[in-house]
Protein backbone atom coordinates (compact mmCIF):
# COMPACT_ATOMS: atom_id res chain seq x y z
CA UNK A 1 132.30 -143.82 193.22
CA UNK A 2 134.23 -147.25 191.60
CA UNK A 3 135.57 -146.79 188.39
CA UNK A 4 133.64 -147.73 185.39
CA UNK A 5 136.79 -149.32 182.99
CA UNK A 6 136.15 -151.00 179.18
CA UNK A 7 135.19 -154.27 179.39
CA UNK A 8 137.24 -155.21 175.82
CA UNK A 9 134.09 -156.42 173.90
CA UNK A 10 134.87 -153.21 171.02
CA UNK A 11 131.60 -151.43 172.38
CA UNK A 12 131.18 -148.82 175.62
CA UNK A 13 127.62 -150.46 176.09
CA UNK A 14 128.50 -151.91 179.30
CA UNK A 15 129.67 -148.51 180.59
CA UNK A 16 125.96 -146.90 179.67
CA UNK A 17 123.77 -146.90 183.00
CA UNK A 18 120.54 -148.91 182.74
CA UNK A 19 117.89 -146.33 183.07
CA UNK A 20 120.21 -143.42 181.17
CA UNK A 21 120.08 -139.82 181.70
CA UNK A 22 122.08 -137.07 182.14
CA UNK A 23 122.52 -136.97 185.51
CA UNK A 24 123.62 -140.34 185.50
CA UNK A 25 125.74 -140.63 182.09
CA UNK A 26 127.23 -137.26 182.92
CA UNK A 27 128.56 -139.51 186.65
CA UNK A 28 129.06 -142.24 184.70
CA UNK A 29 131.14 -140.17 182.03
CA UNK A 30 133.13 -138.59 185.10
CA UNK A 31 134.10 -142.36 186.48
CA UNK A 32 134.81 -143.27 183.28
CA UNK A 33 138.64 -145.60 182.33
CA UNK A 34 137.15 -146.71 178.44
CA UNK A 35 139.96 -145.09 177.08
CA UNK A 36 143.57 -143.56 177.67
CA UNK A 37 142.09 -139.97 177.63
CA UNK A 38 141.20 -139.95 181.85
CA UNK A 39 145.32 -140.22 182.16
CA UNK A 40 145.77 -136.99 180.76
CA UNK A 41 142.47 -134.91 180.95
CA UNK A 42 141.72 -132.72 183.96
CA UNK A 43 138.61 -133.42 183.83
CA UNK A 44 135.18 -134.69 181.89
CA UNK A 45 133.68 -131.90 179.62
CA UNK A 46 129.96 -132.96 179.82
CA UNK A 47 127.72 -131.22 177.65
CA UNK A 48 124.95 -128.25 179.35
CA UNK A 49 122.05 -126.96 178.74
CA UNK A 50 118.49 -126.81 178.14
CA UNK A 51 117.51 -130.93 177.90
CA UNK A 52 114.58 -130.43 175.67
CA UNK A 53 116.41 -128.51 173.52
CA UNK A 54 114.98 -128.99 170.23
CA UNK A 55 118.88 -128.16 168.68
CA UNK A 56 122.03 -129.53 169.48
CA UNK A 57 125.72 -127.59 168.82
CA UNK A 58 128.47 -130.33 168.89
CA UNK A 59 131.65 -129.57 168.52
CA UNK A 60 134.91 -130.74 168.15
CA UNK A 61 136.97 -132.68 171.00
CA UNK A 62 137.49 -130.25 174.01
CA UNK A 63 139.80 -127.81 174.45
CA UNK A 64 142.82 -126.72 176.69
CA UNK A 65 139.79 -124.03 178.23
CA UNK A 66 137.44 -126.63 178.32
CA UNK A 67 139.81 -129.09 180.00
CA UNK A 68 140.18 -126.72 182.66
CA UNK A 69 136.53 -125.46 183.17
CA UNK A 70 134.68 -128.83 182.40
CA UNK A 71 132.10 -126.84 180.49
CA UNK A 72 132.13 -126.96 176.86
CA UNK A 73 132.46 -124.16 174.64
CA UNK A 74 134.32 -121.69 176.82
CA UNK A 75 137.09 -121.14 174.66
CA UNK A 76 137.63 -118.91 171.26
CA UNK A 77 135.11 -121.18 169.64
CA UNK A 78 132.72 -120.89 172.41
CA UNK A 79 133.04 -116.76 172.41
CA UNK A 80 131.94 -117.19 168.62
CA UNK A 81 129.45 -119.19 169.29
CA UNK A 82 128.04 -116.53 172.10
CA UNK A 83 128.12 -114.06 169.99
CA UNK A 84 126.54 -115.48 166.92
CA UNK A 85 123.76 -116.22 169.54
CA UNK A 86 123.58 -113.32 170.55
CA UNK A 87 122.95 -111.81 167.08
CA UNK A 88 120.68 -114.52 165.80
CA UNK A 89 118.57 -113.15 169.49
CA UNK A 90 118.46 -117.53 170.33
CA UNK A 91 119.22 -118.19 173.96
CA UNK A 92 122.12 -120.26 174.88
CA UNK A 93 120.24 -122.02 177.73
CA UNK A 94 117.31 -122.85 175.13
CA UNK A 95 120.24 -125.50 173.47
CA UNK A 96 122.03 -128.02 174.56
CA UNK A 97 125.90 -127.58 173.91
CA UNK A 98 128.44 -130.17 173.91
CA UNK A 99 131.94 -131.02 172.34
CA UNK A 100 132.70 -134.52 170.86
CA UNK A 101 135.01 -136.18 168.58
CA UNK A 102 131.84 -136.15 165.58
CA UNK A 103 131.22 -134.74 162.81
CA UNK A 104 127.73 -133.17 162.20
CA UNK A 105 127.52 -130.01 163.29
CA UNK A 106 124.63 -127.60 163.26
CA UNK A 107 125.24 -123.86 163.65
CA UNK A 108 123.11 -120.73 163.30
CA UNK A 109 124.51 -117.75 160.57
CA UNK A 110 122.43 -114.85 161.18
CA UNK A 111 122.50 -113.83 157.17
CA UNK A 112 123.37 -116.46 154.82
CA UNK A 113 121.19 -116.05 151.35
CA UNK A 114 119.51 -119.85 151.83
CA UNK A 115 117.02 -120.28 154.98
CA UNK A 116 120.00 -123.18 155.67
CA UNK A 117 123.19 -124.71 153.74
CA UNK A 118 124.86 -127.98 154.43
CA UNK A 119 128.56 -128.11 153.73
CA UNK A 120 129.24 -131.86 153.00
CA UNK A 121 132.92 -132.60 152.86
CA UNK A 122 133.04 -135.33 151.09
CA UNK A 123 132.83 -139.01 153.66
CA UNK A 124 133.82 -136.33 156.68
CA UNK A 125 130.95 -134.74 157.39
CA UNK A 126 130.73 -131.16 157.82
CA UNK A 127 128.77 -128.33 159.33
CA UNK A 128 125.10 -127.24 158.37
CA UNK A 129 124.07 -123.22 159.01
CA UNK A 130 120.55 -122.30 159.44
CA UNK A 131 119.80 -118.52 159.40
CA UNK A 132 117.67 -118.20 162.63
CA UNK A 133 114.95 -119.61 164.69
CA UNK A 134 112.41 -118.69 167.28
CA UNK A 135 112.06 -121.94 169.78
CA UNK A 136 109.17 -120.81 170.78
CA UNK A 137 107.05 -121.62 168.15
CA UNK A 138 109.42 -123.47 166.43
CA UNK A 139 109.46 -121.64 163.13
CA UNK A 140 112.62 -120.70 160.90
CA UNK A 141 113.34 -116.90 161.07
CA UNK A 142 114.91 -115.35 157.90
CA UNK A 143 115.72 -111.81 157.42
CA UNK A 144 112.18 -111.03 159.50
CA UNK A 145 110.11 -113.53 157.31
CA UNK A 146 108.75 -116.33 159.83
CA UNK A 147 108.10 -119.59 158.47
CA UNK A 148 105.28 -121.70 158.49
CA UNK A 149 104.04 -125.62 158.71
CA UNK A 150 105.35 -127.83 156.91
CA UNK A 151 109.20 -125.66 156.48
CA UNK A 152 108.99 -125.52 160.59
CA UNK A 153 112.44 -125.49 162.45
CA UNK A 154 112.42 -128.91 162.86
CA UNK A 155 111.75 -129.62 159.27
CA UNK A 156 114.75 -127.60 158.35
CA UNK A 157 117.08 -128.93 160.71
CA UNK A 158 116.13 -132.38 159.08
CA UNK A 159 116.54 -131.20 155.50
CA UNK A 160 120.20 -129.90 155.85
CA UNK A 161 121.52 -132.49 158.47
CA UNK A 162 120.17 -135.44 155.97
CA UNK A 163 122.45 -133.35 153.18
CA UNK A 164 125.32 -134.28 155.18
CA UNK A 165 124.36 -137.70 156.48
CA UNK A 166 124.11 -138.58 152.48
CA UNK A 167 127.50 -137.02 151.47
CA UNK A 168 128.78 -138.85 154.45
CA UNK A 169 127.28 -141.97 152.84
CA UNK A 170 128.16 -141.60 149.30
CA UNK A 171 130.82 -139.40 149.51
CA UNK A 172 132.18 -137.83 146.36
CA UNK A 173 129.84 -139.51 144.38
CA UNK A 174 127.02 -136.84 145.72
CA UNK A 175 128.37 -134.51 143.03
CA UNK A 176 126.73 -136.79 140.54
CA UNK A 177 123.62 -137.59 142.60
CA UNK A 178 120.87 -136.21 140.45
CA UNK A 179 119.47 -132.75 142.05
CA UNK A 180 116.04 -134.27 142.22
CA UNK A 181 117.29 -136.99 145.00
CA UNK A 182 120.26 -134.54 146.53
CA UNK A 183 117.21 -132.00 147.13
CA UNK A 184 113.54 -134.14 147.10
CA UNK A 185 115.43 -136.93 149.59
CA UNK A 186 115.86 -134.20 152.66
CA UNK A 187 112.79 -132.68 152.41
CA UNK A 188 110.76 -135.71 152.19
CA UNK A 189 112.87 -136.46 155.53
CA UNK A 190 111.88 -133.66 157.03
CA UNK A 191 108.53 -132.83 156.37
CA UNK A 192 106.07 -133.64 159.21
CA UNK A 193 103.00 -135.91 158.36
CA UNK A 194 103.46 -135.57 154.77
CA UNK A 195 101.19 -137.18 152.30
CA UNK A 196 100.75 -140.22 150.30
CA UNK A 197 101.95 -140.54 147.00
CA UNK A 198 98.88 -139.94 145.48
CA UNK A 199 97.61 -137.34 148.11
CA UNK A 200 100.84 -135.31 147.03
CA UNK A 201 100.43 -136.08 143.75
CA UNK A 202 96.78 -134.84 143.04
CA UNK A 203 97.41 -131.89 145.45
CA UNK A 204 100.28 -130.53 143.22
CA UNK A 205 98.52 -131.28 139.41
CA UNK A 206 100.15 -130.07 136.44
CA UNK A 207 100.79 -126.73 138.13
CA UNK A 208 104.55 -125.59 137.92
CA UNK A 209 106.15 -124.74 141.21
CA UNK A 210 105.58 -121.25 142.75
CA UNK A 211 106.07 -119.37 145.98
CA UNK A 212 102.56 -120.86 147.17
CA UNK A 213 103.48 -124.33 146.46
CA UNK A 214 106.28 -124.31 148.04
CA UNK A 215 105.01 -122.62 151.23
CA UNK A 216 102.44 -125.45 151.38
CA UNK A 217 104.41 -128.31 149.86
CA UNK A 218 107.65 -127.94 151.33
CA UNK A 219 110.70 -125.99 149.32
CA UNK A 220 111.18 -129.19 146.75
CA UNK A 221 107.48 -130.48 146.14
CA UNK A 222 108.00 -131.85 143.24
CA UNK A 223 111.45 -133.38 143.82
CA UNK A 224 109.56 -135.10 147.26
CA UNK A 225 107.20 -136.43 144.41
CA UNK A 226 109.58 -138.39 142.63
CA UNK A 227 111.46 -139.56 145.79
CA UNK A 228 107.88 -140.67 147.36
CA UNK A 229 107.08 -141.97 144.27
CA UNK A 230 110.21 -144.66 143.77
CA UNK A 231 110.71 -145.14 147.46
CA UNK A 232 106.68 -146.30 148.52
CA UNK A 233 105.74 -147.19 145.04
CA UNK A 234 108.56 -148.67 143.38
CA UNK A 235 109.79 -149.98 147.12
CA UNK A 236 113.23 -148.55 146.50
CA UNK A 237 115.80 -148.69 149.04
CA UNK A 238 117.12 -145.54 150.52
CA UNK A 239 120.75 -147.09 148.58
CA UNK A 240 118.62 -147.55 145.54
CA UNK A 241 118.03 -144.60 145.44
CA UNK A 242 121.29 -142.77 146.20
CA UNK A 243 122.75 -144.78 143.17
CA UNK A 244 120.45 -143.81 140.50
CA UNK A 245 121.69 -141.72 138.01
CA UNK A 246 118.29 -140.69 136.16
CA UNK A 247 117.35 -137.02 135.30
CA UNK A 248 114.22 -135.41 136.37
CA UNK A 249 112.75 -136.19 132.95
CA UNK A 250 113.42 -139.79 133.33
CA UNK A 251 112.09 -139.94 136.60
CA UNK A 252 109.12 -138.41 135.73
CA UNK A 253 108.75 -140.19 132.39
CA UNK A 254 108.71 -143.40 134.76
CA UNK A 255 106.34 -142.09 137.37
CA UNK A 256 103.84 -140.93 134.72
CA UNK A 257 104.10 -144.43 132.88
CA UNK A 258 103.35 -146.20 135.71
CA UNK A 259 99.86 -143.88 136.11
CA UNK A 260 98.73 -145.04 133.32
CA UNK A 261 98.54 -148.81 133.71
């Protein structure tokens, strides 16, 4: 095979093949000169696993283990990681595993209090835990409660990653996003075929939030509201949006103005 080398234009896209996929990026990546790391490597760590996997462990840059193996997660970490399948009852083949120099990072934590939590450190990134899954039907499982359409697996995976996408964005200033925004922003990301401003809006009334809405709605209906609300009716940008400092009341004292003209 003839070695694939950088071609100095600041981008690897001349080192992708034309018709990608992972038989031929993981050759590609074994060929590959783009950068100093081939001189002292053993070998490429390619990622394995399941490739519709509907979730996706990346970790840090490989390790001494790794380096030997070329498999990823073989080391301490990867033993962890085993076992913390093992208790959640997910199959590693059912997800793909790989190890990169990035920074989101989705792992499974068996008991946490929260279905997930996102750790967002700041403009770094950080990890985001979801208690459990079944990738069959592709429902959140927490503590034996199964959930169902819209908080699917999917949806959840969404919500928290999009936590740490925005802290990545905004960095420090997420500590003064408004919770309406840090909360109504990921689930309106995630939710699948959600409604219409005014479909959401008539659904949910006057009614306060409750266990039923929720389970319906999504976990922040009424947050999702006020995000649909200034981001299809207003025509916000998703910036706009991450730099507004109004409270709930303001928010909704602005939505429910605009109603009535």
């Amino acid at each position: 095979m003839s070695q694939l080398s950088f071609d100095g234009d600041d981008t690897a896209e001349a080192l992708i093949p034309e018709r990608p996929n992972l038989e031929n990026l993981r050759e590609a990546a074994a060929a590959c000169k783009a950068c100093p790391l081939w001189e002292t490597g053993t070998q490429t760590v390619f990622g394995e696993g399941s490739p519709q996997a509907e979730v996706v462990f990346v970790g840090e840059q490989p390790g001494d283990r790794e380096d030997i193996e070329g498999r990823p997660f073989v080391g301490p970490a990867g033993k962890l990681l085993d076992e913390a399948l093992v208790e959640a009852r997910i199959d590693r083949s059912r997800v793909y595993v790989t190890n990169a120099d990035w920074r989101q990072r989705l792992f499974f934590l068996p008991k946490p209090k929260a279905w997930g939590l996102a750790y967002s450190l700041s403009s770094f990134g950080g990890p985001a835990f979801l208690s459990g899954a079944d990738f069959d039907t592709g429902r959140v499982v927490h503590w034996g409660y199964v959930g169902t359409p819209p908080r699917t697996l999917a949806w959840l995976c969404a919500h928290e990653l999009t936590h740490i996408i925005v802290g990545e964005h905004v960095g420090l200033a997420r500590f003064r996003l408004p919770q309406w925004v840090w909360e109504g922003l990921p689930d309106y990301v995630g939710i699948e075929n959600r409604q219409s401003f005014e479909e959401l809006r008539d659904a949910l009334g006057d009614r306060p939030v409750d266990i039923p809405m929720m389970i319906r709605y999504g976990s922040y209906p009424r947050y999702r509201l006020l995000v649909t609300f200034f981001l299809e009716r207003k025509g916000w940008s998703a910036d706009q949006l991450l730099q507004t400092r109004l409270t709930e009341d303001e928010a909704t004292a602005i939505m429910r103005a605009d109603a009535k003209r």
